[in-house]
N, C-alpha and C. Protein backbone atom coordinates (compact mmCIF):
# COMPACT_ATOMS: atom_id res chain seq x y z
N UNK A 1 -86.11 -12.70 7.23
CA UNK A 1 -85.24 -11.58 6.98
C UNK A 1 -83.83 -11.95 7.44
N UNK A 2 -83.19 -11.73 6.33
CA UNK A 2 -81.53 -12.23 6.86
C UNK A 2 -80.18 -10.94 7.51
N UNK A 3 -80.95 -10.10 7.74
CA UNK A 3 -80.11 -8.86 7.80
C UNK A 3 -81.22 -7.86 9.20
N UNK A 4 -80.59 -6.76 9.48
CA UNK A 4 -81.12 -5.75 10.40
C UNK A 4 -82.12 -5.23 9.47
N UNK A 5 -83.47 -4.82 10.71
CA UNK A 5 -84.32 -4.08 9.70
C UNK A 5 -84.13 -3.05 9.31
N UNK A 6 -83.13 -2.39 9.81
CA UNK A 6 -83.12 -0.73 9.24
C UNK A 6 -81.83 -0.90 8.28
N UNK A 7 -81.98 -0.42 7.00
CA UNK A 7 -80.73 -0.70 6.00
C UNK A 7 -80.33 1.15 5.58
N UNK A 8 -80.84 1.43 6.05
CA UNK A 8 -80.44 2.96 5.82
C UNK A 8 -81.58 4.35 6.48
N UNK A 9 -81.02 5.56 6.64
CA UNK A 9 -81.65 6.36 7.26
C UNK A 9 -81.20 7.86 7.05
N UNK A 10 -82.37 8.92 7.18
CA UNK A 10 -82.08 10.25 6.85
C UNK A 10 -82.37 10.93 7.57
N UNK A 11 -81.34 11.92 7.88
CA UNK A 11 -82.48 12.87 9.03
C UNK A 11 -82.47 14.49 8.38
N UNK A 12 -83.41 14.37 7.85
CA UNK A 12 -83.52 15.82 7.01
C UNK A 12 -83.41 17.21 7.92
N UNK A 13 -82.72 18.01 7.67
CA UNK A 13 -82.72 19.20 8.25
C UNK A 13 -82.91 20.47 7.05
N UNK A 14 -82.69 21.71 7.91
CA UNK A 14 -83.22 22.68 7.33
C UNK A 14 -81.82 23.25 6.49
N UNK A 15 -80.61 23.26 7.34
CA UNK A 15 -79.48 23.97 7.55
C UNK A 15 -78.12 23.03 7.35
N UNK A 16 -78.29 22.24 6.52
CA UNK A 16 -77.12 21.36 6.52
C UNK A 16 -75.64 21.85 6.77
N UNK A 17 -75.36 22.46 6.66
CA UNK A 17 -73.74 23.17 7.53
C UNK A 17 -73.23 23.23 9.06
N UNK A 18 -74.94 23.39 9.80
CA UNK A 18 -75.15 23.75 10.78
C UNK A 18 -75.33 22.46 11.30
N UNK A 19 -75.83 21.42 10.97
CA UNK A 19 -76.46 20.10 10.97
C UNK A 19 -75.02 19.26 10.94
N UNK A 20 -74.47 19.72 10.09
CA UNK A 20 -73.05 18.82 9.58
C UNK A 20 -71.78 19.10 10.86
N UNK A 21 -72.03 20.31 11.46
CA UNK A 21 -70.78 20.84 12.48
C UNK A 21 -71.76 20.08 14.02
N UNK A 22 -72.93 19.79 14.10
CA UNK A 22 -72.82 19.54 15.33
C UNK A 22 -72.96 18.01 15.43
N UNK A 23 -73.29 17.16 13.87
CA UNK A 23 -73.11 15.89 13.78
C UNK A 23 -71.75 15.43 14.27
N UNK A 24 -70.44 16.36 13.51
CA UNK A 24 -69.19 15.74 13.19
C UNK A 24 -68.72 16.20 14.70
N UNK A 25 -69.31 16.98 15.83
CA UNK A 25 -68.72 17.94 16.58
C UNK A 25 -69.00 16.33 17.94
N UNK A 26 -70.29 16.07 17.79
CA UNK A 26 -71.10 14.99 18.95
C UNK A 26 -70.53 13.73 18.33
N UNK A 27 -70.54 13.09 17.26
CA UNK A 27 -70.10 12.09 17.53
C UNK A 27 -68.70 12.21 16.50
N UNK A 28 -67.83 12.86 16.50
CA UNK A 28 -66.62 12.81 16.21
C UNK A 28 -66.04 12.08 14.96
N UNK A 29 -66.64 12.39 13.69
CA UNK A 29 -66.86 11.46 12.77
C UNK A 29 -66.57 12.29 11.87
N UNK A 30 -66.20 12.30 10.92
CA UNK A 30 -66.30 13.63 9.32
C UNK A 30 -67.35 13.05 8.47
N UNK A 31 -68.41 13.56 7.76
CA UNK A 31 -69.55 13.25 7.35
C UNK A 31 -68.58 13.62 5.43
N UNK A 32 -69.15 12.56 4.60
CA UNK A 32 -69.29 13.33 3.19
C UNK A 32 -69.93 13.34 2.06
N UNK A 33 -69.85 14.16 1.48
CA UNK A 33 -70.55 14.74 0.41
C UNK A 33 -71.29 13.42 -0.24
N UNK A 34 -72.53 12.99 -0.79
CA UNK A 34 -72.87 12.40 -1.34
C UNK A 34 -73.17 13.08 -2.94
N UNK A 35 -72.76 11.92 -4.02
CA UNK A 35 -73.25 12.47 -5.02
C UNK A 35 -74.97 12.71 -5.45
N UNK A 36 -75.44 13.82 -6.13
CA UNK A 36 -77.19 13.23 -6.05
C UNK A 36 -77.17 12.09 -7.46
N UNK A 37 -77.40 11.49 -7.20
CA UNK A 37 -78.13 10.71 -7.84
C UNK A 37 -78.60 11.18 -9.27
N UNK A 38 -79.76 11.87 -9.61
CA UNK A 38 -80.41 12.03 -10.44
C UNK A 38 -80.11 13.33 -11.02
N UNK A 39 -78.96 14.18 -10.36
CA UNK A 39 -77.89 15.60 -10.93
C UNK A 39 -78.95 16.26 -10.99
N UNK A 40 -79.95 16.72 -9.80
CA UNK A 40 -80.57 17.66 -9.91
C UNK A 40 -80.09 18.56 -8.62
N UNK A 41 -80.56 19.93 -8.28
CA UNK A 41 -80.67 20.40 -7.60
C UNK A 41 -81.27 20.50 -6.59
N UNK A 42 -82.13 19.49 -6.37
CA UNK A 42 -83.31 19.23 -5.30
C UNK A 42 -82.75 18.38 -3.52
N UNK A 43 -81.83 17.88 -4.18
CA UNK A 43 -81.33 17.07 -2.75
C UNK A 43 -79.56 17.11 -2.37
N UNK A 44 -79.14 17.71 -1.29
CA UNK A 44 -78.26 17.69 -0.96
C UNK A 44 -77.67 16.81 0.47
N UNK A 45 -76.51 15.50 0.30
CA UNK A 45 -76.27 14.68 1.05
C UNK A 45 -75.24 14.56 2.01
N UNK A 46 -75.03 14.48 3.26
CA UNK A 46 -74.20 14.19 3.85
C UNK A 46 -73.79 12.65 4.42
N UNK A 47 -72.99 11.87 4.21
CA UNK A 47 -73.60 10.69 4.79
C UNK A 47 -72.04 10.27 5.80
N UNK A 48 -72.80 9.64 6.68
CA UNK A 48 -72.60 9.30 7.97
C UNK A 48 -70.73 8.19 7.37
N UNK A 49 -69.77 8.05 8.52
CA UNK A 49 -68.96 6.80 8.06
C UNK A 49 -69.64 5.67 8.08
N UNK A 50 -69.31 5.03 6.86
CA UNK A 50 -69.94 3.26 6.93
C UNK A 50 -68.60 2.18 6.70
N UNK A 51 -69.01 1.35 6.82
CA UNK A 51 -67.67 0.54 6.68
C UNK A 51 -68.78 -0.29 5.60
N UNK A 52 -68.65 -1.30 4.91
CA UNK A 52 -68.81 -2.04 3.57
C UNK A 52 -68.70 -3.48 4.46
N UNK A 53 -70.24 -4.11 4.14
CA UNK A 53 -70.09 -5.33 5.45
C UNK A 53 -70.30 -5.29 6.86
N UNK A 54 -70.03 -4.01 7.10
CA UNK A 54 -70.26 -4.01 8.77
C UNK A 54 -71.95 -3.86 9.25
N UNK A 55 -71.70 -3.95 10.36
CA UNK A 55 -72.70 -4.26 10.78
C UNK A 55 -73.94 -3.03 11.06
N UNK A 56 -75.00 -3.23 11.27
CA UNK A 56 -75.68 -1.79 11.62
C UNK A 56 -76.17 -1.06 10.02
N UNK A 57 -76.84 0.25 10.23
CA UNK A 57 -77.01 1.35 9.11
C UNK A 57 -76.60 1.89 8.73
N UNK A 58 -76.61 1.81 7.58
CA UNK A 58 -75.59 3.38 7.63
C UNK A 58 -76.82 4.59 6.73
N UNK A 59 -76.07 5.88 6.56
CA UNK A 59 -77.37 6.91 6.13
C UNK A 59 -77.02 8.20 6.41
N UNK A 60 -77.39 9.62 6.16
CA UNK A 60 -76.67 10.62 5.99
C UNK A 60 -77.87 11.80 6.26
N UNK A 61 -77.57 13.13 6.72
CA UNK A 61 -78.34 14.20 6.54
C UNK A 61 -78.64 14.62 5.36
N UNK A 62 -79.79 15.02 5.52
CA UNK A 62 -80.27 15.46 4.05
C UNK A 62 -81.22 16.78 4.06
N UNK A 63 -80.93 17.42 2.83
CA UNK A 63 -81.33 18.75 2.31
C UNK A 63 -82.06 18.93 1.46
N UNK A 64 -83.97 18.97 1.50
CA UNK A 64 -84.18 18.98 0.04
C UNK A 64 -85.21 20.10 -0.43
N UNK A 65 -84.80 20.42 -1.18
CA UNK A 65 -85.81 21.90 -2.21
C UNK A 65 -86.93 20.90 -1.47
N UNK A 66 -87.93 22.13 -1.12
CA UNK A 66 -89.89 21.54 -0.75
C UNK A 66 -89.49 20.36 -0.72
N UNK A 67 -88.59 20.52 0.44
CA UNK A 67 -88.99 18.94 1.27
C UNK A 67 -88.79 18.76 2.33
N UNK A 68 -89.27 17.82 3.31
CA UNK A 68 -88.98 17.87 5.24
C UNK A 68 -87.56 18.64 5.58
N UNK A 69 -87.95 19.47 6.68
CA UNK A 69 -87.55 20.21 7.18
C UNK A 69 -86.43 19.77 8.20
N UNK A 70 -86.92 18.92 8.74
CA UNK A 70 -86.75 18.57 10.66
C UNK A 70 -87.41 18.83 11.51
N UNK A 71 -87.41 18.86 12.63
CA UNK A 71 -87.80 19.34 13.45
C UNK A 71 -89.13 18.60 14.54
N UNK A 72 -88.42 17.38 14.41
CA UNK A 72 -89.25 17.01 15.74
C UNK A 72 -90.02 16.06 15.12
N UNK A 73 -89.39 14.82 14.33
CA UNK A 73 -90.33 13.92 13.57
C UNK A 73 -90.22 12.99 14.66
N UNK A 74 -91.13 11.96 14.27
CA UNK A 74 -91.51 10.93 15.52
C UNK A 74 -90.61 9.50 15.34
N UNK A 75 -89.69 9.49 14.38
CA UNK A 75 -88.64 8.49 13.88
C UNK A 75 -87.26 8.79 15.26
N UNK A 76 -86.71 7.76 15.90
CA UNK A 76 -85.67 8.28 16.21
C UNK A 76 -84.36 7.18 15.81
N UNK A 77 -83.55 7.90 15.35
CA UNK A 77 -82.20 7.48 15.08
C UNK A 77 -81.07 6.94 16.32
N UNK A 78 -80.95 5.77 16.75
CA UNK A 78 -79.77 5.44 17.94
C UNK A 78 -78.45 5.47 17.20
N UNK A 79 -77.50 6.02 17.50
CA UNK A 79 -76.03 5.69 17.11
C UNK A 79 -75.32 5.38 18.18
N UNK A 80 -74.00 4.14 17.95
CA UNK A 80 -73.73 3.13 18.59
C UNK A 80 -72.59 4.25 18.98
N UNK A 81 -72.66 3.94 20.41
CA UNK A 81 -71.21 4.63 21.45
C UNK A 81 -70.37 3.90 21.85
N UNK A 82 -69.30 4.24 22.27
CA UNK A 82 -68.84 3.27 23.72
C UNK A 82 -69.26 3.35 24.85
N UNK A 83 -69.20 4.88 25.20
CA UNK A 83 -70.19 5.28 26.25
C UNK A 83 -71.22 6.32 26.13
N UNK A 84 -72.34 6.60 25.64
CA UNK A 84 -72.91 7.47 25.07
C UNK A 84 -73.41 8.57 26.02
N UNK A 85 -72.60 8.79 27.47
CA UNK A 85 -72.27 10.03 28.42
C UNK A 85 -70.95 11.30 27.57
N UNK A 86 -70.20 10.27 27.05
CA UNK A 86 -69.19 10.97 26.69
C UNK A 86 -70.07 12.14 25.36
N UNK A 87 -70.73 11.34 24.30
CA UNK A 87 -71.26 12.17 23.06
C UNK A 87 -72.50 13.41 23.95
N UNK A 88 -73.20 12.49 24.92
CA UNK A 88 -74.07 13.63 25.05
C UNK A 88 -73.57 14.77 25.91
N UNK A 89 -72.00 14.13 26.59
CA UNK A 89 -71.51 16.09 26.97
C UNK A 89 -70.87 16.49 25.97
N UNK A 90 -71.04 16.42 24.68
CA UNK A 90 -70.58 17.05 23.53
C UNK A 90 -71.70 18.01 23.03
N UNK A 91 -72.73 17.41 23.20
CA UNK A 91 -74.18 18.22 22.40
C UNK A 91 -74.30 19.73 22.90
N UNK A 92 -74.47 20.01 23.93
CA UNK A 92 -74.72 21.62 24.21
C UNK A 92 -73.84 22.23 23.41
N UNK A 93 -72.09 21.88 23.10
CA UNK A 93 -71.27 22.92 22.92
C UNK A 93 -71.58 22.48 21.42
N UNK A 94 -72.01 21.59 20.95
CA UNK A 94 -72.45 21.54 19.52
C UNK A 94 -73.28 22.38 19.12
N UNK A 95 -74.40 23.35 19.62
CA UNK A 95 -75.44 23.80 19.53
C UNK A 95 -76.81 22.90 19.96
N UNK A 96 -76.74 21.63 20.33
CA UNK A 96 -77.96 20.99 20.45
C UNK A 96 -78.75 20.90 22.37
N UNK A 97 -79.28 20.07 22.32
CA UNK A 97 -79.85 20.41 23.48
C UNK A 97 -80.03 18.48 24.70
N UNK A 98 -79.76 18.52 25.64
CA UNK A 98 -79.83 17.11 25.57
C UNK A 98 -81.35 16.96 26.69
N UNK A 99 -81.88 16.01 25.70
CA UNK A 99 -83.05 15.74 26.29
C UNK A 99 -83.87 15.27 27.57
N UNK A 100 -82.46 13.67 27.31
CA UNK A 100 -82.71 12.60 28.86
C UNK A 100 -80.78 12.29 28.59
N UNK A 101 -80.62 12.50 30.21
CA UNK A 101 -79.30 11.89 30.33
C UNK A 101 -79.14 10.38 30.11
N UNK A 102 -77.80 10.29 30.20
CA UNK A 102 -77.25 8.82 30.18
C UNK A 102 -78.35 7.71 31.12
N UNK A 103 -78.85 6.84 30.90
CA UNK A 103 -80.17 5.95 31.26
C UNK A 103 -80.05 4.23 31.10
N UNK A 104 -80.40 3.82 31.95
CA UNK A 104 -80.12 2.40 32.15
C UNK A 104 -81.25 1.91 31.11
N UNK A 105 -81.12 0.89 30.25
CA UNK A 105 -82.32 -0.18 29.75
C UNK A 105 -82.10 -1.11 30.10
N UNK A 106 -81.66 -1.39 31.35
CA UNK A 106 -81.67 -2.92 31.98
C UNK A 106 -80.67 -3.80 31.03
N UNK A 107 -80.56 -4.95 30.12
CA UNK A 107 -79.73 -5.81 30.06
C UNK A 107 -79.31 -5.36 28.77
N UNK A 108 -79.70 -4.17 28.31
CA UNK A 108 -79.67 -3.66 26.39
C UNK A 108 -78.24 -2.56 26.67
N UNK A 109 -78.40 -2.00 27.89
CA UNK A 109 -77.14 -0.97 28.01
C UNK A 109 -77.68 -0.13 28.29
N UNK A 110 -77.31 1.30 27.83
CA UNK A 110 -77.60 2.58 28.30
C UNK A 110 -78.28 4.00 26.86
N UNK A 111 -78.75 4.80 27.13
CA UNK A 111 -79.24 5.75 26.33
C UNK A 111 -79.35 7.04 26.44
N UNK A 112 -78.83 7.69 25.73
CA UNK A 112 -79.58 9.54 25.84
C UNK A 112 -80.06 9.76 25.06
N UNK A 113 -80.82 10.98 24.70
CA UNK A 113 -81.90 11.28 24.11
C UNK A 113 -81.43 12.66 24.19
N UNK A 114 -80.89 13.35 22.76
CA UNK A 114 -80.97 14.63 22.72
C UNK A 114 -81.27 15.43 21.41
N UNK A 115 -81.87 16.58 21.60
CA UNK A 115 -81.91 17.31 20.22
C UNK A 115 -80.86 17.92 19.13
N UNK A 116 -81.22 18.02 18.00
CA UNK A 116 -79.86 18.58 17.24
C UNK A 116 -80.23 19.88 17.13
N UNK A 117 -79.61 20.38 16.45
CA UNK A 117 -79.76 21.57 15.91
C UNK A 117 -81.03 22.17 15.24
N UNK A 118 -80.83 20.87 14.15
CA UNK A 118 -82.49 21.06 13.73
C UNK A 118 -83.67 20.91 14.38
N UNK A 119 -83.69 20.29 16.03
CA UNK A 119 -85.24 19.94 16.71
C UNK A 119 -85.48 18.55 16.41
N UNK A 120 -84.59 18.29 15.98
CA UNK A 120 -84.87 16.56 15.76
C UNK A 120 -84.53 15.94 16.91
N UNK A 121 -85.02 14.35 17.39
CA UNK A 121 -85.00 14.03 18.11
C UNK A 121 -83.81 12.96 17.46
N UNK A 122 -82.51 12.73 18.24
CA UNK A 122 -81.73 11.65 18.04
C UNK A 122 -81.59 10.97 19.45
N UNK A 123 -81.19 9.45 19.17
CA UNK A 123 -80.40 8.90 20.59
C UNK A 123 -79.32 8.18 20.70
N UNK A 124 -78.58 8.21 21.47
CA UNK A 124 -77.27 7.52 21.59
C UNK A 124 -76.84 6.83 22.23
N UNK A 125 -76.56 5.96 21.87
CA UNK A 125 -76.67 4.10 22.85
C UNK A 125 -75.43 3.15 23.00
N UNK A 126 -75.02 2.76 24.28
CA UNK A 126 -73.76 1.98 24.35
C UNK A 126 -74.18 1.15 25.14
N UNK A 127 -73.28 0.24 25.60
CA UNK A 127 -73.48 -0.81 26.65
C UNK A 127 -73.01 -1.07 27.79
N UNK A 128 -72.02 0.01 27.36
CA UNK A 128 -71.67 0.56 29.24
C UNK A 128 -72.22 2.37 29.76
């Protein structure tokens, strides 16, 4: 494999508006509109900033007619911080909830672990 294993990612919620203000609110980013694909009404996209070449995943919230909800799937999503103390004192006033504070992994850096809006489990990871 010549690349990262994860090449893209979704974290479906129920409430995408609600989903979209505490994404852009915690990690300080403007999320946008994806086109659907197949011009139906079934899936609605938000997707994350990517840069073209860079490094890492990129991937977006998602909305779909009879389809996953959120709420507490067993997948978790890390997004890269500088210091990922700073994003997780953002989460409460986002609406979310923080799980595990800022946390040592020994020589990998540091981690939190908090919920969104939707009950999903995300985490947020830097190296200081």
């Amino acid at each position: 494999m010549d690349s990262n294993p994860v090449g893209w990612f979704e974290i479906y919620v129920a409430d995408l508006s609600r989903a979209r203000k505490f994404y852009e609110s915690v990690l300080g980013v403007k999320l946008e509109s994806l086109p659907n694909p197949d011009k139906s009404n079934d899936i609605e996209m938000l997707s994350f900033p990517m840069k073209e070449g860079g490094s890492g995943a990129a991937g977006a919230l998602a909305r779909m007619k009879d389809g996953p909800a959120g709420g507490g799937t067993s997948t978790i999503v890390y997004f890269s911080c500088d210091d990922c103390a700073v994003e997780a004192s953002r989460v409460a006033a986002a609406g979310g909830e923080v799980m595990k504070e800022k946390t040592s992994i020994g020589p990998y850096g540091f981690i939190a672990l908090v919920f969104d809006t939707e009950k999903n489990v995300i985490g947020l990871h830097s190296l200081k």
